[in-house]
N, C-alpha and C. Protein backbone atom coordinates (compact mmCIF):
# COMPACT_ATOMS: atom_id res chain seq x y z
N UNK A 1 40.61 -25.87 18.08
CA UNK A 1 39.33 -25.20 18.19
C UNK A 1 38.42 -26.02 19.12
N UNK A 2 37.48 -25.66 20.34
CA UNK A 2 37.00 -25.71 20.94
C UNK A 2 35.59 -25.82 20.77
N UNK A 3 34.74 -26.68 20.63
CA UNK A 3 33.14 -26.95 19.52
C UNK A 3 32.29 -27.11 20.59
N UNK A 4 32.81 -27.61 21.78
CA UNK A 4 31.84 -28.19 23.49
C UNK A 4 32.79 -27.93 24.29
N UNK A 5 31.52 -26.38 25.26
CA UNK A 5 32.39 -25.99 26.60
C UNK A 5 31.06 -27.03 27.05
N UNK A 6 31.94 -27.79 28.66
CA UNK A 6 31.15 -28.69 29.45
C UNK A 6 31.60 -28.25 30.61
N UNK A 7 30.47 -28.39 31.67
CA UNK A 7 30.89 -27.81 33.26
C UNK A 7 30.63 -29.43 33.91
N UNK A 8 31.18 -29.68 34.82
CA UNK A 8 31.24 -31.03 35.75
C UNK A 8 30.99 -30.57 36.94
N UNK A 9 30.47 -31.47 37.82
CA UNK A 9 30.16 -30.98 39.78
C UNK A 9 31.31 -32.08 39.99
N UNK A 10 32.45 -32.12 40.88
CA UNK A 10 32.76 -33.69 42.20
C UNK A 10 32.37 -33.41 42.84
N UNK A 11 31.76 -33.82 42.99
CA UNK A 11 30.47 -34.70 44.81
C UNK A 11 31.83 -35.12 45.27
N UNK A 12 31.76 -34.41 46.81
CA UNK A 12 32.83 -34.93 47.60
C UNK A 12 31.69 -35.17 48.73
N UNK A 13 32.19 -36.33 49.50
CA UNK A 13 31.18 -36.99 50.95
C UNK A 13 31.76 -37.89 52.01
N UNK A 14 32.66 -37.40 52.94
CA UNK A 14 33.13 -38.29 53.79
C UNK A 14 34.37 -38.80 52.50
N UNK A 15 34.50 -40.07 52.69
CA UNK A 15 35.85 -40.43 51.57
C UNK A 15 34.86 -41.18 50.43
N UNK A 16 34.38 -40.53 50.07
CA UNK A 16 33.65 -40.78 48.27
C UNK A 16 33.11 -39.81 47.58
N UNK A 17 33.43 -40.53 46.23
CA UNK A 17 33.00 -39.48 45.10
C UNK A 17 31.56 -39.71 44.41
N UNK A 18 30.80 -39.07 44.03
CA UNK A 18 29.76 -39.38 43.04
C UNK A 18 29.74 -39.51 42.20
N UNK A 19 29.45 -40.77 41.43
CA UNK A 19 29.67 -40.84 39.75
C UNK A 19 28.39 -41.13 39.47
N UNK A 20 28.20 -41.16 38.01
CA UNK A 20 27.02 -41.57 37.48
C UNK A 20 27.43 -42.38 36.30
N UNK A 21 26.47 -43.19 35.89
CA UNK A 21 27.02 -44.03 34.99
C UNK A 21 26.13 -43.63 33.68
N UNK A 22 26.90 -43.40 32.42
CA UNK A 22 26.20 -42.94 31.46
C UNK A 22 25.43 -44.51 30.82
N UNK A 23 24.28 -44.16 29.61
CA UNK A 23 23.54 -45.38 29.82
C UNK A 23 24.30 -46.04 28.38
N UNK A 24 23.94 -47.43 27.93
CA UNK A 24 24.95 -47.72 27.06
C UNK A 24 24.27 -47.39 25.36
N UNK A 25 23.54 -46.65 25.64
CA UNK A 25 22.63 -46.42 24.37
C UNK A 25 23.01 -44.58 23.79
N UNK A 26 23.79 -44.23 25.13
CA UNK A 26 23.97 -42.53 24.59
C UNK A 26 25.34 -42.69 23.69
N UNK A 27 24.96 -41.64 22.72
CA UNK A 27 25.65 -41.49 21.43
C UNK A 27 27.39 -40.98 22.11
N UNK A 28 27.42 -40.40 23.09
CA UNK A 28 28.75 -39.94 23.11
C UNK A 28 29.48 -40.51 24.52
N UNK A 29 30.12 -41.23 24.50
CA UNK A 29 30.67 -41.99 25.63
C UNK A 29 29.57 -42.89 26.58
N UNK A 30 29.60 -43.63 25.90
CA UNK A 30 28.35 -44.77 26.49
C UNK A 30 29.08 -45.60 27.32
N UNK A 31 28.53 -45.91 27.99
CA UNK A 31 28.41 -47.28 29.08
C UNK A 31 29.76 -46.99 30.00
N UNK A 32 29.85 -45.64 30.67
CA UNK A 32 31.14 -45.38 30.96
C UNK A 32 30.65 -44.74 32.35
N UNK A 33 31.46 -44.91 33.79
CA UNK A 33 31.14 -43.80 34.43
C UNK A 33 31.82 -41.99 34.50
N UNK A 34 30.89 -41.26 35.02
CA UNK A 34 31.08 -39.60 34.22
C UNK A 34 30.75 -38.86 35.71
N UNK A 35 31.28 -38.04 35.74
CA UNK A 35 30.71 -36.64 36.60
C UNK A 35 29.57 -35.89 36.27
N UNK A 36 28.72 -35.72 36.78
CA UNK A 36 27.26 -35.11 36.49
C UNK A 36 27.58 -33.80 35.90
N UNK A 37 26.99 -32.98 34.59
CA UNK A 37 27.41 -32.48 34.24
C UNK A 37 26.47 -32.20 32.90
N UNK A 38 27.18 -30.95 32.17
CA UNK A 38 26.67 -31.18 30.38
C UNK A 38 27.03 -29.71 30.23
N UNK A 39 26.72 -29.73 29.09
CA UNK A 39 26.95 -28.42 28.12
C UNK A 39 26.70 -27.44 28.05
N UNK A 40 27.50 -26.08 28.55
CA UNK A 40 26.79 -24.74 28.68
C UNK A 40 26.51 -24.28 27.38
N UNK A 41 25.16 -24.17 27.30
CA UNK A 41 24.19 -22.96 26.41
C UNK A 41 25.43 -21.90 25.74
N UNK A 42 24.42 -21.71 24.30
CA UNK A 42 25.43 -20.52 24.00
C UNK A 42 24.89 -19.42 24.66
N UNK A 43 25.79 -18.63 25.01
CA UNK A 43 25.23 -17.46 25.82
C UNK A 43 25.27 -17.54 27.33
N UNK A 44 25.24 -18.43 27.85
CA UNK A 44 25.45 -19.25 29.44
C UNK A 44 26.74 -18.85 30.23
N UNK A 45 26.66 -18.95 31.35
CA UNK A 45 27.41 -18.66 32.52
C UNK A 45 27.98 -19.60 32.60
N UNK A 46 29.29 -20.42 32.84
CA UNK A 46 29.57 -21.83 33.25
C UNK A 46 29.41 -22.22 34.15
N UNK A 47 29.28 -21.09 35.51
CA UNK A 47 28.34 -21.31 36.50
C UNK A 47 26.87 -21.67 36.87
N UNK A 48 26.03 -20.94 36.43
CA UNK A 48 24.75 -21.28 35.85
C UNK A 48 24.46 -22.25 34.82
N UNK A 49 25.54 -22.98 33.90
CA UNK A 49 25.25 -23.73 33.44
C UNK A 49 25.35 -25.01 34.54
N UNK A 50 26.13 -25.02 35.63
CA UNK A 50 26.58 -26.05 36.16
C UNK A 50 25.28 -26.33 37.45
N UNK A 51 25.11 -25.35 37.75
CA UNK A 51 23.66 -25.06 38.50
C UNK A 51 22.45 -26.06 38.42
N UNK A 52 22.17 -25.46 36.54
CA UNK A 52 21.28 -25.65 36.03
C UNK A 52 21.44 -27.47 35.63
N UNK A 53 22.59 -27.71 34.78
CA UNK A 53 22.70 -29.25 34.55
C UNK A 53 23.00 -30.20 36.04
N UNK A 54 22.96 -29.50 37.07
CA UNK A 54 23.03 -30.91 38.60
C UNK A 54 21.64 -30.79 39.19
N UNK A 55 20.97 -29.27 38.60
CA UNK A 55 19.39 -29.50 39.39
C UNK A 55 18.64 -30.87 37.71
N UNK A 56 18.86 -30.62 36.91
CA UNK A 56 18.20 -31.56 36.39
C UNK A 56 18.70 -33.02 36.00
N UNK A 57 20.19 -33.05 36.36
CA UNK A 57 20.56 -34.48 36.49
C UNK A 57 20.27 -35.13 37.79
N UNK A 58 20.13 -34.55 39.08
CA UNK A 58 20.14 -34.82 40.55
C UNK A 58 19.34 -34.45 41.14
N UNK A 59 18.30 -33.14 40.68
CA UNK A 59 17.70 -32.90 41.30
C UNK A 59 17.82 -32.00 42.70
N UNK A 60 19.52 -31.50 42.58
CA UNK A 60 19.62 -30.93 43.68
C UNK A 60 20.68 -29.29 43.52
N UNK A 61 20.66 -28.31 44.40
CA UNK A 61 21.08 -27.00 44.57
C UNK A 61 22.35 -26.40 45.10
N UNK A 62 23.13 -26.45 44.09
CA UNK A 62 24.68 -26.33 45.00
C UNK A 62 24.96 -24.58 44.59
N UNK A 63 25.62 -23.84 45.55
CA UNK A 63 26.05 -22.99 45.15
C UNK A 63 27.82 -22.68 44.81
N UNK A 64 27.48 -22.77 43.49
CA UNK A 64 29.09 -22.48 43.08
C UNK A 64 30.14 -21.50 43.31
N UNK A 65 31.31 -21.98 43.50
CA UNK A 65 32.07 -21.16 44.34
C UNK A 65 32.46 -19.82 43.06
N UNK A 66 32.78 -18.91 43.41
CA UNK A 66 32.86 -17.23 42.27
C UNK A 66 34.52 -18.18 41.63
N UNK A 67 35.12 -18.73 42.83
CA UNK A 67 36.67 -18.63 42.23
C UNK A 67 36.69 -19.89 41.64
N UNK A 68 37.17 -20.42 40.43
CA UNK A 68 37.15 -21.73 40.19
C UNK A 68 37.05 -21.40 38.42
N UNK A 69 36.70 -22.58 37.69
CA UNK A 69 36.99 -23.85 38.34
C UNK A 69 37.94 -24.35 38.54
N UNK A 70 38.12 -25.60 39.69
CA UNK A 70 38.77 -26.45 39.90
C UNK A 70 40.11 -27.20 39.12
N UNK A 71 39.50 -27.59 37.97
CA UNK A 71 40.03 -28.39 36.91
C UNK A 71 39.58 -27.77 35.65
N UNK A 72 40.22 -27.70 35.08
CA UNK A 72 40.09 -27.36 33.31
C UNK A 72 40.12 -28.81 32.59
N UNK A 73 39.92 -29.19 31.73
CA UNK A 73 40.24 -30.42 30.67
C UNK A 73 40.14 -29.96 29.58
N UNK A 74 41.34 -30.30 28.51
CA UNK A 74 40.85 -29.37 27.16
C UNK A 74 41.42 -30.91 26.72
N UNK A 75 40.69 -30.91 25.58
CA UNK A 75 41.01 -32.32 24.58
C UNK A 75 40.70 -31.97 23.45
N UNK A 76 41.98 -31.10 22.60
CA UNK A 76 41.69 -30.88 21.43
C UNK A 76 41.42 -31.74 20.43
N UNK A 77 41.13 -33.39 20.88
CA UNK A 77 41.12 -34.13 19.46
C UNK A 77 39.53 -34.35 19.70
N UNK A 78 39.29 -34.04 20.51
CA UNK A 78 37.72 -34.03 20.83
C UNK A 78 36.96 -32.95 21.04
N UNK A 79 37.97 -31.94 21.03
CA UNK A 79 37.35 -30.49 20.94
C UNK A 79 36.41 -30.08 21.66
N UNK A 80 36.79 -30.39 22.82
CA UNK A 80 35.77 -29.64 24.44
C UNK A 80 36.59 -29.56 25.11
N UNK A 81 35.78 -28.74 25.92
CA UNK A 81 36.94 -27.93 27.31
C UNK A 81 35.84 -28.20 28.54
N UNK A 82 36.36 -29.22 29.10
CA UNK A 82 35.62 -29.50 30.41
C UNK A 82 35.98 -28.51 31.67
N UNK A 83 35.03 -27.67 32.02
CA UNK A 83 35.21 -27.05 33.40
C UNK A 83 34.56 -27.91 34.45
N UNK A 84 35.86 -28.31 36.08
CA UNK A 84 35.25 -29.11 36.90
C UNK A 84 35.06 -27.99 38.46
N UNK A 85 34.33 -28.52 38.62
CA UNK A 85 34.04 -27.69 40.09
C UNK A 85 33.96 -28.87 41.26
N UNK A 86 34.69 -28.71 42.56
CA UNK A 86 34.72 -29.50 43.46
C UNK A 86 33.39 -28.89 44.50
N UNK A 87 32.25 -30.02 44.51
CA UNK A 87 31.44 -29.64 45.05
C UNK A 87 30.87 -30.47 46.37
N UNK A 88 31.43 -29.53 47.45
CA UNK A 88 31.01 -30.09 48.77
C UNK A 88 30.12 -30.28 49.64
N UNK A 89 28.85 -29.07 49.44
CA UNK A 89 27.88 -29.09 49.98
C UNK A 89 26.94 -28.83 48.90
N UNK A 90 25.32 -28.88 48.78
CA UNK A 90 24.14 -29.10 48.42
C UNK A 90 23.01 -29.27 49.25
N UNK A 91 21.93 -28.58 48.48
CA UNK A 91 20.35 -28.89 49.26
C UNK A 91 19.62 -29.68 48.33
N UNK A 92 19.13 -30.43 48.78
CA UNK A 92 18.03 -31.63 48.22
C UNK A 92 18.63 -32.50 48.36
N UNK A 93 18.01 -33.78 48.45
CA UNK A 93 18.52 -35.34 47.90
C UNK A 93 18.87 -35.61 46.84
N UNK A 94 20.25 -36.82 46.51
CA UNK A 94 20.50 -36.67 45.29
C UNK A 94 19.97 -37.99 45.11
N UNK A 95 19.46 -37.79 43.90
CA UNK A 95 19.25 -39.01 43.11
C UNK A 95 19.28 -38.65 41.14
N UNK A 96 18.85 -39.60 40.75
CA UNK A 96 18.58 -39.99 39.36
C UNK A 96 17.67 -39.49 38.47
N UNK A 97 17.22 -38.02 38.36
CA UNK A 97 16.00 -37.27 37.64
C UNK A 97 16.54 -37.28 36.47
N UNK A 98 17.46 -38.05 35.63
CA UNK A 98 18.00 -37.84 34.18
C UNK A 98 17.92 -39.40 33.84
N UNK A 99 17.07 -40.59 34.00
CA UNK A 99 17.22 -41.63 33.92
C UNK A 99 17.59 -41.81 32.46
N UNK A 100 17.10 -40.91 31.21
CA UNK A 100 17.50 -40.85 30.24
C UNK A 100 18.80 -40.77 30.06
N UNK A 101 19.53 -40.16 30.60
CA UNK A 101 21.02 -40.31 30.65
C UNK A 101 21.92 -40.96 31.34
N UNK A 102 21.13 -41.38 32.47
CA UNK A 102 22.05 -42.31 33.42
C UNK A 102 21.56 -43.23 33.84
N UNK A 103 22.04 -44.69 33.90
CA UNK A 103 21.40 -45.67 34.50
C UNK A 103 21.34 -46.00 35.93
N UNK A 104 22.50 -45.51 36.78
CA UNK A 104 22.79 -45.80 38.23
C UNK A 104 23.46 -44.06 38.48
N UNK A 105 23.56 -43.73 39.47
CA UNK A 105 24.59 -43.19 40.14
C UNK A 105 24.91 -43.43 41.26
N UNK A 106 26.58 -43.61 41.97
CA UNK A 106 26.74 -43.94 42.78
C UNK A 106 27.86 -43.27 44.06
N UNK A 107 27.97 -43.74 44.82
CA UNK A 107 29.36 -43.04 45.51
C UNK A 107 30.61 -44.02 45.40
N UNK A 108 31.59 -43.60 45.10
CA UNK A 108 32.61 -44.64 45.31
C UNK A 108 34.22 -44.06 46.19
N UNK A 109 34.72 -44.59 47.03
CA UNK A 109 35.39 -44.69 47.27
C UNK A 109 37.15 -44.93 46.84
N UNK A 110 38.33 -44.65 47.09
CA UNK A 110 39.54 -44.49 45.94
C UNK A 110 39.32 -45.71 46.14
N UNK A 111 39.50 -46.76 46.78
CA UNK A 111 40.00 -48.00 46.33
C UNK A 111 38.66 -48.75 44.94
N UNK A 112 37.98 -47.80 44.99
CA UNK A 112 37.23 -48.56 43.84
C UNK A 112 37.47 -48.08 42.55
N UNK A 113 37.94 -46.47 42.19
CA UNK A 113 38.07 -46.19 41.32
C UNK A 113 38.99 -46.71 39.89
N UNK A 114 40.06 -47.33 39.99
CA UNK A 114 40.68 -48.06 39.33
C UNK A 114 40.49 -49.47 38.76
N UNK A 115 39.16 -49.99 39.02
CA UNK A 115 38.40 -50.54 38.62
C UNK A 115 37.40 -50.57 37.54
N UNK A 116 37.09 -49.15 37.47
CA UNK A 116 35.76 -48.44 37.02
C UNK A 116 36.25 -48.03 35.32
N UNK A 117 35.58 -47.87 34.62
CA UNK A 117 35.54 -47.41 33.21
C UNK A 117 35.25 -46.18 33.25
N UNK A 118 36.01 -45.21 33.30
CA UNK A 118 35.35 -43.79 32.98
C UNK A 118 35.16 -43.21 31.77
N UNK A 119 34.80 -42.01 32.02
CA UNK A 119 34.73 -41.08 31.02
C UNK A 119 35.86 -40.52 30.45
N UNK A 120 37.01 -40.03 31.08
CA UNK A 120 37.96 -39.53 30.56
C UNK A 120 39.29 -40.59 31.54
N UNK A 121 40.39 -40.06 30.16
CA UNK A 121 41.50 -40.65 30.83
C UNK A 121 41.86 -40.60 32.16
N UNK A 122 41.90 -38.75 32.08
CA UNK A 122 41.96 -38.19 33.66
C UNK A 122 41.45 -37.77 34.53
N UNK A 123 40.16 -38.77 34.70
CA UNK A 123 39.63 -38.92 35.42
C UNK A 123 40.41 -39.64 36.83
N UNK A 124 40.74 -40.73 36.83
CA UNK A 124 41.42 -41.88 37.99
C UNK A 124 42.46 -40.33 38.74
N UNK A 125 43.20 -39.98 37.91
CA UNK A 125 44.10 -39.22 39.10
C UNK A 125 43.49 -37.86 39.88
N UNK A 126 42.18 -37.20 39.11
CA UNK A 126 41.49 -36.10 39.27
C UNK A 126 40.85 -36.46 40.90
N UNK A 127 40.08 -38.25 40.67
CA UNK A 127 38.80 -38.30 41.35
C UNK A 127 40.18 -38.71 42.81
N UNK A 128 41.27 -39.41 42.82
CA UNK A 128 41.90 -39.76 43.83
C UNK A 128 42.30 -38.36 44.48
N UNK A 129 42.99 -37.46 43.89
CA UNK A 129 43.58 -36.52 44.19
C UNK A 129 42.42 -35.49 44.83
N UNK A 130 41.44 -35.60 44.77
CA UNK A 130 39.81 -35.00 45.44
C UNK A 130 39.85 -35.65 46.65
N UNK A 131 39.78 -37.20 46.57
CA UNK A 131 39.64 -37.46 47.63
C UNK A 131 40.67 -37.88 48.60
N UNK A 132 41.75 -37.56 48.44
CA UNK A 132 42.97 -37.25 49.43
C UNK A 132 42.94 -36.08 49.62
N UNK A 133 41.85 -34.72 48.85
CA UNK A 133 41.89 -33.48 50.39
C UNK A 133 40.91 -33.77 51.46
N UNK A 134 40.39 -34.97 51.28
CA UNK A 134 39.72 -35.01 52.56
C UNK A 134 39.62 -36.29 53.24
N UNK A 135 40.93 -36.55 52.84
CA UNK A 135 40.91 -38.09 53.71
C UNK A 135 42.31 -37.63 54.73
């Protein structure tokens, strides 16, 4: 059973990804880096939810593609179903309008990712495999 649908953006940019780093005080995966993102509304579009959670984590306007998403993640022992969308273009500057939730966000590059603490297991092969379509 499925308790949290979640929509994700990848920020793709030249050969890097955008992460954000969750802060180490939030109740559900703390001190980890994550894909900008959160929880569609009951009643919500997963599109419009995804819209809506990158204009107020980033501050910025992507239009989501009709076909997608990208990536599914289902983790039944955690009971959410992550929808990811590979997102290439945007209007506004991105930055940090969720400081409550994030302490940094950054771009990183593959050779850094295997380094990094994420959010999910499969994350490392998701964020490489993004950025080998455009390297």
């Amino acid at each position: 059973m499925i308790d949290h649908r979640l929509v994700a953006g990848l920020f793709r940019a030249g050969d890097g990804v955008l992460l954000c780093h969750r802060r180490s005080d939030r109740r559900w995966y703390p001190d980890v880096w994550d894909l900008p993102g959160g929880h569609v509304d009951d009643g919500e579009n997963p599109r419009r939810a995804l819209v809506r959670e990158l204009r107020e984590e980033l501050g910025v306007h992507v239009d989501v593609p009709t076909e997608g998403p990208d990536t599914v993640i289902r983790d039944r022992d955690a009971r959410i179903e992550l929808s990811i969308w590979l997102i290439d273009s945007w209007r506004g500057e991105i930055a940090n309008v969720a400081p409550d939730e994030h302490d940094d966000i950054r771009w990183f590059a593959a050779g850094d990712i295997a380094s990094l603490s994420l959010a999910h297991p499969r994350y490392p092969e998701l964020l490489r495999r993004a950025l080998g379509d455009v390297l």
